[in-house]
C-alpha atoms as a PDB file:
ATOM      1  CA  UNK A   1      31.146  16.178  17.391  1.00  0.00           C
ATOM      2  CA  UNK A   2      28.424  13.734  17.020  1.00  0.00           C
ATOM      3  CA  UNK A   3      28.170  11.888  14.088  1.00  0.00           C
ATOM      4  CA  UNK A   4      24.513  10.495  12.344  1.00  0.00           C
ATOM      5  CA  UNK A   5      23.594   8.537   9.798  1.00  0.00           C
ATOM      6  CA  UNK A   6      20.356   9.371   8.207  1.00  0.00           C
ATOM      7  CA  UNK A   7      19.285   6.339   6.271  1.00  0.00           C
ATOM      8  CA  UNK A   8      17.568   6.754   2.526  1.00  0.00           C
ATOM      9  CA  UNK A   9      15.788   4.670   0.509  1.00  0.00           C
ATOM     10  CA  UNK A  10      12.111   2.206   1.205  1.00  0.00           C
ATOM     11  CA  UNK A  11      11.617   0.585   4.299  1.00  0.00           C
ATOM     12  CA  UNK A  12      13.351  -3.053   4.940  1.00  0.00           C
ATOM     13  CA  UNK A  13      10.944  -6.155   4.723  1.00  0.00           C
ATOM     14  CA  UNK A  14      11.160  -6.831   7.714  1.00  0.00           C
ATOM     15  CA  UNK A  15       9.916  -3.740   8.928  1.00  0.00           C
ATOM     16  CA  UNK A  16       6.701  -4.007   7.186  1.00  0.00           C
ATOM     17  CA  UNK A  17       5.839  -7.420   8.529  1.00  0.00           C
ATOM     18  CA  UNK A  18       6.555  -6.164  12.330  1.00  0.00           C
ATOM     19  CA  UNK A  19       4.159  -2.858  11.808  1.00  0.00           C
ATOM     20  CA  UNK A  20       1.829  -5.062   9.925  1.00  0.00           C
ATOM     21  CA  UNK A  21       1.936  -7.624  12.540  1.00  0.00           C
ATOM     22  CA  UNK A  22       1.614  -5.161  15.161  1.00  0.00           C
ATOM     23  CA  UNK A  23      -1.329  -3.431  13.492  1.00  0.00           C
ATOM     24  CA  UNK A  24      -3.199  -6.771  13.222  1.00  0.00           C
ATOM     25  CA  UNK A  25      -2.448  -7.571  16.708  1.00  0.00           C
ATOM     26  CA  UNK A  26      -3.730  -3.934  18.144  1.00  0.00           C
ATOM     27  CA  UNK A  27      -6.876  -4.395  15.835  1.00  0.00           C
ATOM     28  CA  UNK A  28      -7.673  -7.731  17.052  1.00  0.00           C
ATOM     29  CA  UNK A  29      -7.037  -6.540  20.876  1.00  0.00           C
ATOM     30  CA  UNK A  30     -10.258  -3.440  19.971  1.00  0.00           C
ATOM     31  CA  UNK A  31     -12.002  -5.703  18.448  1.00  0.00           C
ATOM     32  CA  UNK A  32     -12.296  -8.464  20.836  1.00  0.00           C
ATOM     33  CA  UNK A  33     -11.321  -7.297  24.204  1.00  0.00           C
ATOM     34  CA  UNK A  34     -13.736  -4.225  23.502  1.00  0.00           C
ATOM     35  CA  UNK A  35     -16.600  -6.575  21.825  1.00  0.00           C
ATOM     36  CA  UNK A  36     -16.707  -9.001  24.807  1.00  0.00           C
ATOM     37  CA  UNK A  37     -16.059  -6.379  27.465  1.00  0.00           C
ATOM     38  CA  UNK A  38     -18.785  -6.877  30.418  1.00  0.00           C
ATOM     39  CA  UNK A  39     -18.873  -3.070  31.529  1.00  0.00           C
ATOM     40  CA  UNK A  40     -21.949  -1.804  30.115  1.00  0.00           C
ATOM     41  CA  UNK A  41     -19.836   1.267  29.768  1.00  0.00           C
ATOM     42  CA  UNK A  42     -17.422  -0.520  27.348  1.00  0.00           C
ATOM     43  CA  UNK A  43     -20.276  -2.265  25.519  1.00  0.00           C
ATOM     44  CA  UNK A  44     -22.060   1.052  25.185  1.00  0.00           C
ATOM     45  CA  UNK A  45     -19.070   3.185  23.915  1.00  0.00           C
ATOM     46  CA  UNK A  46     -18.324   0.757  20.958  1.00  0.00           C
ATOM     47  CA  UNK A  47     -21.875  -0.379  20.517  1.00  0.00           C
ATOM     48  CA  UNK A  48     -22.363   1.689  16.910  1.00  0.00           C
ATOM     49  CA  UNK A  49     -19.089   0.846  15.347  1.00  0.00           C
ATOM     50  CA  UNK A  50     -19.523  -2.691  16.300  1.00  0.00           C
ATOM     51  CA  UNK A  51     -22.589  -2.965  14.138  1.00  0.00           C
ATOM     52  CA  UNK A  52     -21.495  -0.870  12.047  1.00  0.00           C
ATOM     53  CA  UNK A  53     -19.062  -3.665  11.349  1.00  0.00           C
ATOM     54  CA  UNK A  54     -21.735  -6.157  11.397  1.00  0.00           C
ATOM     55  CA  UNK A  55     -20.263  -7.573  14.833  1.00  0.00           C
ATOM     56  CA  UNK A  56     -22.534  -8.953  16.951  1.00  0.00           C
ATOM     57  CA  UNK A  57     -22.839  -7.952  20.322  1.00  0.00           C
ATOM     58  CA  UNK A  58     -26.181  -8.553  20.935  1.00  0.00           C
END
């Protein structure tokens, strides 16, 4: 017999920081890796959400 434990209650601090963290991280990475990206097939498929963001690409 295998025994669980389901855990109740809010998530820990710590938690929170490290998706928060990781979120940041992941949203800098699409931002910046896809904004400076040299294939013009990159550049092209984030071209309108870049401005959109009033990014400059251009």
């Amino acid at each position: 017999m295998m025994n669980t434990a389901v855990r109740k209650g809010s998530v820990s601090t710590t938690e929170t920081v490290l998706a928060a963290l990781g979120a940041m991280l992941l949203g800098t990475f699409l931002l910046f890796g896809v904004g400076f990206a040299q294939p013009q097939v990159l550049h092209d498929a984030a071209h309108d959400g870049r401005h959109s963001f009033a990014f400059p690409c251009h």
